[in-house]
Every structure is written in C-alpha cells, then in structure tokens.
Protein backbone atom coordinates (compact mmCIF):
# COMPACT_ATOMS: atom_id res chain seq x y z
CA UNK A 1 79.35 128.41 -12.23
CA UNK A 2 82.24 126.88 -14.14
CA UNK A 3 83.59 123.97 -13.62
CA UNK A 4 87.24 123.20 -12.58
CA UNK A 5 89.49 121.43 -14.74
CA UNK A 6 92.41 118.91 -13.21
CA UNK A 7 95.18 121.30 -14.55
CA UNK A 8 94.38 124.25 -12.88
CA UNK A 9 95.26 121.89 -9.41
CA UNK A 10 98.83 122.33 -10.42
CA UNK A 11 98.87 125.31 -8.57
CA UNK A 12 97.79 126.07 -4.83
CA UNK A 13 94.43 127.50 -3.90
CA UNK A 14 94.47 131.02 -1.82
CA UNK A 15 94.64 130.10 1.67
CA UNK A 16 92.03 131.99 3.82
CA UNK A 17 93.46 135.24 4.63
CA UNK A 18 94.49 135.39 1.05
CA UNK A 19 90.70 134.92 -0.65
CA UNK A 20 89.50 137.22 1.95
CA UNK A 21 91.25 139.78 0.79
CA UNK A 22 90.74 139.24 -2.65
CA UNK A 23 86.92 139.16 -2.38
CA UNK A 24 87.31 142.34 -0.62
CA UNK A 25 89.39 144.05 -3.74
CA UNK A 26 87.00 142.84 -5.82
CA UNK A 27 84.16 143.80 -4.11
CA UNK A 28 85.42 147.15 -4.21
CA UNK A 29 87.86 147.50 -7.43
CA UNK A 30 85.72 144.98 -9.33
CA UNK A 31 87.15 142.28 -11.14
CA UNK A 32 89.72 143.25 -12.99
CA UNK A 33 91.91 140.16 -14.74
CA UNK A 34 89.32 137.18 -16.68
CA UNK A 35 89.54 133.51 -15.22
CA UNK A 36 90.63 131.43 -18.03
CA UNK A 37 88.20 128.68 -19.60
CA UNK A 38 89.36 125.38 -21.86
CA UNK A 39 86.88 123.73 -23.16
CA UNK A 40 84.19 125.24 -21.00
CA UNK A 41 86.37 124.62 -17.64
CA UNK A 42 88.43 127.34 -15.86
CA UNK A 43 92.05 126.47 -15.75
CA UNK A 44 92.80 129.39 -14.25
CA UNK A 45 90.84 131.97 -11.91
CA UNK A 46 89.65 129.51 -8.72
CA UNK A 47 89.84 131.87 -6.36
CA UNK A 48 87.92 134.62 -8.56
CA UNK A 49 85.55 132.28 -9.27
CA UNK A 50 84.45 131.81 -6.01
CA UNK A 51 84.64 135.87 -4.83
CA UNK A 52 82.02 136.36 -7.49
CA UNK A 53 79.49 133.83 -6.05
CA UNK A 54 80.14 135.54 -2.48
CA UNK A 55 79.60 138.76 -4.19
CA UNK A 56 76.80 137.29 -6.31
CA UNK A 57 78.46 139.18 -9.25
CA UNK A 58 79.28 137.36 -12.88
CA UNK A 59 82.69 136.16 -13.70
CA UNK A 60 84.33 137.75 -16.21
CA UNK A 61 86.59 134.83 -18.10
CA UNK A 62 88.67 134.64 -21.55
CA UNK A 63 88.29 131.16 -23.74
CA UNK A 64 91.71 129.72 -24.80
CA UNK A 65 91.82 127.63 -27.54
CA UNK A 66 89.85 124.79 -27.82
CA UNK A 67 92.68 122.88 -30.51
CA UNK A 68 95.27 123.61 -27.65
CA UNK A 69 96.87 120.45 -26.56
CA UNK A 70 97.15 119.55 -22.15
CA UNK A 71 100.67 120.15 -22.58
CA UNK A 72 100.53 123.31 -24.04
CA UNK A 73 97.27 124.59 -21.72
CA UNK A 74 99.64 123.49 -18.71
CA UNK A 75 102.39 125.76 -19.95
CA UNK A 76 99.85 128.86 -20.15
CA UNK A 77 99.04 127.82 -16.33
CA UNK A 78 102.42 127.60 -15.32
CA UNK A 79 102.82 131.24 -17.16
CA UNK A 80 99.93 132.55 -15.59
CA UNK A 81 101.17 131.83 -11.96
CA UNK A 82 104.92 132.02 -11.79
CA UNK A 83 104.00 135.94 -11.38
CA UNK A 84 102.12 135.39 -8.27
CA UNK A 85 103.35 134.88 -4.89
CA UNK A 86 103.93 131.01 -4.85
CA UNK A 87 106.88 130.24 -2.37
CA UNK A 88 110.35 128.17 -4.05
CA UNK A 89 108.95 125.30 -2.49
CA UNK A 90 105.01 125.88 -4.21
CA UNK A 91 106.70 126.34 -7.52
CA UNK A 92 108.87 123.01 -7.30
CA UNK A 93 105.40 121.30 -6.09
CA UNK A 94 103.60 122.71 -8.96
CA UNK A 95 105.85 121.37 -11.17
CA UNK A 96 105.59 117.87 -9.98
CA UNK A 97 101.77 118.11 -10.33
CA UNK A 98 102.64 119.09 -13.84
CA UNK A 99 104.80 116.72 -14.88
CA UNK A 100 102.24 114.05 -13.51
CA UNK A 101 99.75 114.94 -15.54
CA UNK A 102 101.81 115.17 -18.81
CA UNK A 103 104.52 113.62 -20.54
CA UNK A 104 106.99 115.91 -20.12
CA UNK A 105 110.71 115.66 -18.99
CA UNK A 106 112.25 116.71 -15.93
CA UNK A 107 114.11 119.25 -17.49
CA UNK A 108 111.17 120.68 -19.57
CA UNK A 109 109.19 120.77 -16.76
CA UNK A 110 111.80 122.20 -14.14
CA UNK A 111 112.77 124.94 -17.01
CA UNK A 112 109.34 126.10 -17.29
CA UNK A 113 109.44 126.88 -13.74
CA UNK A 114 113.03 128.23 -13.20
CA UNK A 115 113.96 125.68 -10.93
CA UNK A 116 116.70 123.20 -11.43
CA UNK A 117 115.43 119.36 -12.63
CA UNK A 118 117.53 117.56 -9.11
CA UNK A 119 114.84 119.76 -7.39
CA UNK A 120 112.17 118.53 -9.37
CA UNK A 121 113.64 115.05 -8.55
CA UNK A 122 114.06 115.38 -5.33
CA UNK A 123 110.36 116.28 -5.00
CA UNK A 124 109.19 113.17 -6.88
CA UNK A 125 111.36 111.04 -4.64
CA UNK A 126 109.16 112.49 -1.42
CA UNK A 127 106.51 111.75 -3.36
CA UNK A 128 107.08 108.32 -4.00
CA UNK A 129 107.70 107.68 -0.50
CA UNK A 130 105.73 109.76 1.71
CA UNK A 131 103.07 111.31 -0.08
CA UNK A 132 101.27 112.81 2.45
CA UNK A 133 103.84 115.56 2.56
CA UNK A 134 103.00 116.89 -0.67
CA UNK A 135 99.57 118.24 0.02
CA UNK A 136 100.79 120.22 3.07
CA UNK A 137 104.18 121.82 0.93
CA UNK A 138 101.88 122.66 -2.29
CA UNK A 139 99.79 124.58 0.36
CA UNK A 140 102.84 126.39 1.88
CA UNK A 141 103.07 124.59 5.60
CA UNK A 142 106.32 123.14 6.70
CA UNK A 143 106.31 119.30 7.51
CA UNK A 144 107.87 117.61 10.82
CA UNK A 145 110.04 114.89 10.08
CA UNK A 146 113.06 112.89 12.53
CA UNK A 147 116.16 112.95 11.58
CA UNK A 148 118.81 110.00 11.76
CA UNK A 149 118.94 110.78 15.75
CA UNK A 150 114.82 111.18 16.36
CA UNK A 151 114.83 114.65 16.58
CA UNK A 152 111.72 116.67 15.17
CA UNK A 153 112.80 118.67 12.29
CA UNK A 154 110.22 121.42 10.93
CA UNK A 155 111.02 122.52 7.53
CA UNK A 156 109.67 122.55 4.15
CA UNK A 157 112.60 122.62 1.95
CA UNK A 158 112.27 120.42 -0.46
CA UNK A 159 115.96 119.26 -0.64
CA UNK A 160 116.30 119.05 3.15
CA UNK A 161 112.81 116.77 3.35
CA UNK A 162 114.30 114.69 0.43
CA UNK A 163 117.37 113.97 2.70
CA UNK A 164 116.13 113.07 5.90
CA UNK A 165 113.08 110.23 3.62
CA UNK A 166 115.99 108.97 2.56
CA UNK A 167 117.61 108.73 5.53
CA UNK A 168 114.56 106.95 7.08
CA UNK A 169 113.94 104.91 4.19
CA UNK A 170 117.61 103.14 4.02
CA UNK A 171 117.27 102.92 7.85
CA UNK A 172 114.01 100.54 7.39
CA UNK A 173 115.67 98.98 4.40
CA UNK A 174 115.99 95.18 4.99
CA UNK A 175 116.51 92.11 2.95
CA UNK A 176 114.25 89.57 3.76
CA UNK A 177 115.48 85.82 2.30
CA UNK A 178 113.49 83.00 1.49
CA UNK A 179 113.63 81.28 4.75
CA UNK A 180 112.56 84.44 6.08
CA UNK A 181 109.45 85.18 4.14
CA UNK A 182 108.97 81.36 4.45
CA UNK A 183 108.45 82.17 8.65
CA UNK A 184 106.30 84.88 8.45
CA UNK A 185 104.12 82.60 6.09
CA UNK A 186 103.91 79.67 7.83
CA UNK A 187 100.65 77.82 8.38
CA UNK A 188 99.34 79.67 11.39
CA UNK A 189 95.89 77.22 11.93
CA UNK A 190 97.87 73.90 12.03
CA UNK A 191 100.58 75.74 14.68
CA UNK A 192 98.74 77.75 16.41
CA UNK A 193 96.63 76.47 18.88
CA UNK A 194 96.73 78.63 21.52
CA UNK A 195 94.09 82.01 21.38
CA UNK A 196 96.62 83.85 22.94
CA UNK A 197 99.13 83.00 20.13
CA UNK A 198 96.64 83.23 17.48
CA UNK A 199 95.56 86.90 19.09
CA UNK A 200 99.77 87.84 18.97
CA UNK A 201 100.32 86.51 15.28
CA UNK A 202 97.06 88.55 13.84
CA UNK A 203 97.63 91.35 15.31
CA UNK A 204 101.05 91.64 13.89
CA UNK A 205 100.43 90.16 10.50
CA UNK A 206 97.16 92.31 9.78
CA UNK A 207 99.37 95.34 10.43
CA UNK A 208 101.69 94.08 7.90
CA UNK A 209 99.28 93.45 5.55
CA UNK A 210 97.34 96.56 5.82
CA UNK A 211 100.36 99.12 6.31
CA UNK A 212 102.23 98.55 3.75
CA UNK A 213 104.64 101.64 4.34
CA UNK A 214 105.77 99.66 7.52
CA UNK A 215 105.97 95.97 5.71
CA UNK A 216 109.92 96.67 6.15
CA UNK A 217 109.74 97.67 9.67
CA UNK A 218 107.89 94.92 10.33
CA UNK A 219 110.50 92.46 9.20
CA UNK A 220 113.16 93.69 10.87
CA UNK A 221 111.72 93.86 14.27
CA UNK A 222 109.23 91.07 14.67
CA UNK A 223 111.13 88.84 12.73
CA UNK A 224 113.20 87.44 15.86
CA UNK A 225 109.79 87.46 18.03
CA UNK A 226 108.07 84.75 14.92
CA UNK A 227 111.08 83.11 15.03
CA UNK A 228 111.06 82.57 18.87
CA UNK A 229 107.15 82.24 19.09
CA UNK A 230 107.81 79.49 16.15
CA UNK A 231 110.13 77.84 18.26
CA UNK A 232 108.36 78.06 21.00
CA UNK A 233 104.64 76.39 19.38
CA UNK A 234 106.74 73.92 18.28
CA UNK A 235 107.98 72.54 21.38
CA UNK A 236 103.96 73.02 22.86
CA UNK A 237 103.48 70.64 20.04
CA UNK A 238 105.67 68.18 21.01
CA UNK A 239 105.37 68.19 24.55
C-alpha cells in the first residue's frame, strides 16, 4: 500500500456512493487508468487505491518524475482532475488548497483552474474567517449560514458564503479603547469578593479567552454588564 502525499488532498475524496461504484467497475472492467506515484507516494489515484485492497487486487500506478518540483507536481494534479466531475464550487476549493501549499499567485492558481482569481479570493476570505466551512464545500455539501436579518441560508456558493461572513464579521466588528480593555482587565481578586461575582466574571472571561472567534462579540455585549458589575463591587467596597 502506497502512501498518500499532502498534494493529492487538493482535491476531494469520492464520497460513498461514488467509491462504491468505482470498486464495482473495477471489479468487473479491471483497472484501467494507473494512480500516479512522486517519490514513492500517490498523488493521484486515492480512491483506486483503496478499490484494489477491497478487491485484494494490485494497483497498477505510473512514477512521475522524481526532479519535478511541488509546484509543478500540483499542476499535473490539478490537470489530472479538472476532467472529473468536481462541482464550480470543488474546483475553486481545490485551488485554495493549492495555492496553500505553494507559492503561487492568485491568478496562476485561479488560471490553472478556469476560474476567475476574485473567486479564488473570495474563498480565502471564508477561509480566514470561518474555516470550518471549507471542509464541508471541498466535499460538495452546502453550508447554513444567517444572513443580516437571522434567517438560515443553505447554499454553497462560494461568492454568496463570502458575502453573508462578511456581513457577520463587520456586524461583530467593534473598537475596543484603552479604557475599555483596561475594564475587562481589571484586578478581579482584589474586587471581587463575592463567589457569586467571581462565578459571573469567569465564566464570561474564560469564554473570551478560549473562543477567540467571539472575543469581538464579547466586547460589545458584556462590556456594559463589567462596567455595571464594576460599579456595582465598588460601591460593596465602600459600603
């Protein structure tokens, strides 16, 4: 059994249905196009490779190159696959994974896979901001997302998805001054004295600190509260 090499991740694995039924032409037809080795890994032929151990049957593979650069074994990938069935939305995926794992441009990169580059940037900027959507696209589900009025949108078009993360990420936007930070840093054992008020204040700064995708959220809506409960310690202090 080979092993896999990272590039070949730049494009999708079969789902089920689709592995089933190429096992079964296989099984049948034999196997009839070589999985593709680099330097003694497949970049190509996942899915084949694992039909022939259900099978129990040898897999038949070509050798590229072993002076071939990553750049230039991503390209023969990206060749390889644009023939198969990947959806608009695979393909603009793909070529994100790509571009992370070489030092390509945008437009290199997006005209290797017949898409246009804003695309290709648009996809990064999901990435950059909510990740977990890009395992789901690259594996051809839609994503649910709210819009600006909280209503569930299902869709997996990149440029629509791209929209409505920006959308939600200006609405959590919020500039936090130096009083401000000052507040939520205060020294909470000399204030509060209280278990009750020590039980409050943890619970909302250990959600700050470990989720830092809602740090801004955080700021904008307890802000007011430690401001008040500030307030409020203090004059338990002095009373």
């Amino acid at each position: 059994m080979y092993p896999i090499h990272e590039i070949a991740g730049i494009v999708a694995m079969a789902n089920e249905k689709e592995q089933a039924a190429l096992t079964e032409d296989i099984r049948k037809n034999g196997q009839r196009e070589p999985a593709v080795l680099w330097r003694g890994s497949i970049i190509d032929g996942r899915c084949r490779q694992l039909a022939c151990n259900t099978l129990d049957t040898k897999l038949l593979v070509r050798e590229l190159d072993d002076k071939l650069t990553l750049e230039e074994v991503s390209k023969v990938v990206k060749s390889l696959n644009t023939r198969r069935n990947l959806t608009m939305t695979q393909k603009v995926v793909s070529a994100y994974k790509q571009q992370v794992r070489t030092s390509e441009t945008n437009a290199d990169v997006a005209t290797q896979w017949a898409i246009s580059a804003m695309t290709l940037k648009n996809c990064k900027y999901i990435a950059k901001y909510r990740p977990e959507y890009i395992e789901p696209l690259f594996n051809g589900n839609s994503i649910v997302i709210k819009d600006k009025n909280g209503k569930d949108i299902t869709t997996n078009k990149i440029s629509t998805i791209a929209k409505l993360v920006k959308e939600e990420t200006e609405r959590t936007l919020v500039v936090v001054t130096p009083e401000e930070q000052d507040i939520l840093e205060f020294n909470v054992e000399a204030q509060l004295k209280y278990e009750e008020h020590k039980k409050y204040f943890y619970e909302k700064v250990n959600f700050f600190k470990n989720s830092p995708s809602m740090q801004t959220y955080l700021y904008e809506v307890t802000l007011k509260d430690l401001i008040n409960a500030r307030q409020l310690l203090e004059d338990l202090n002095n009373g």
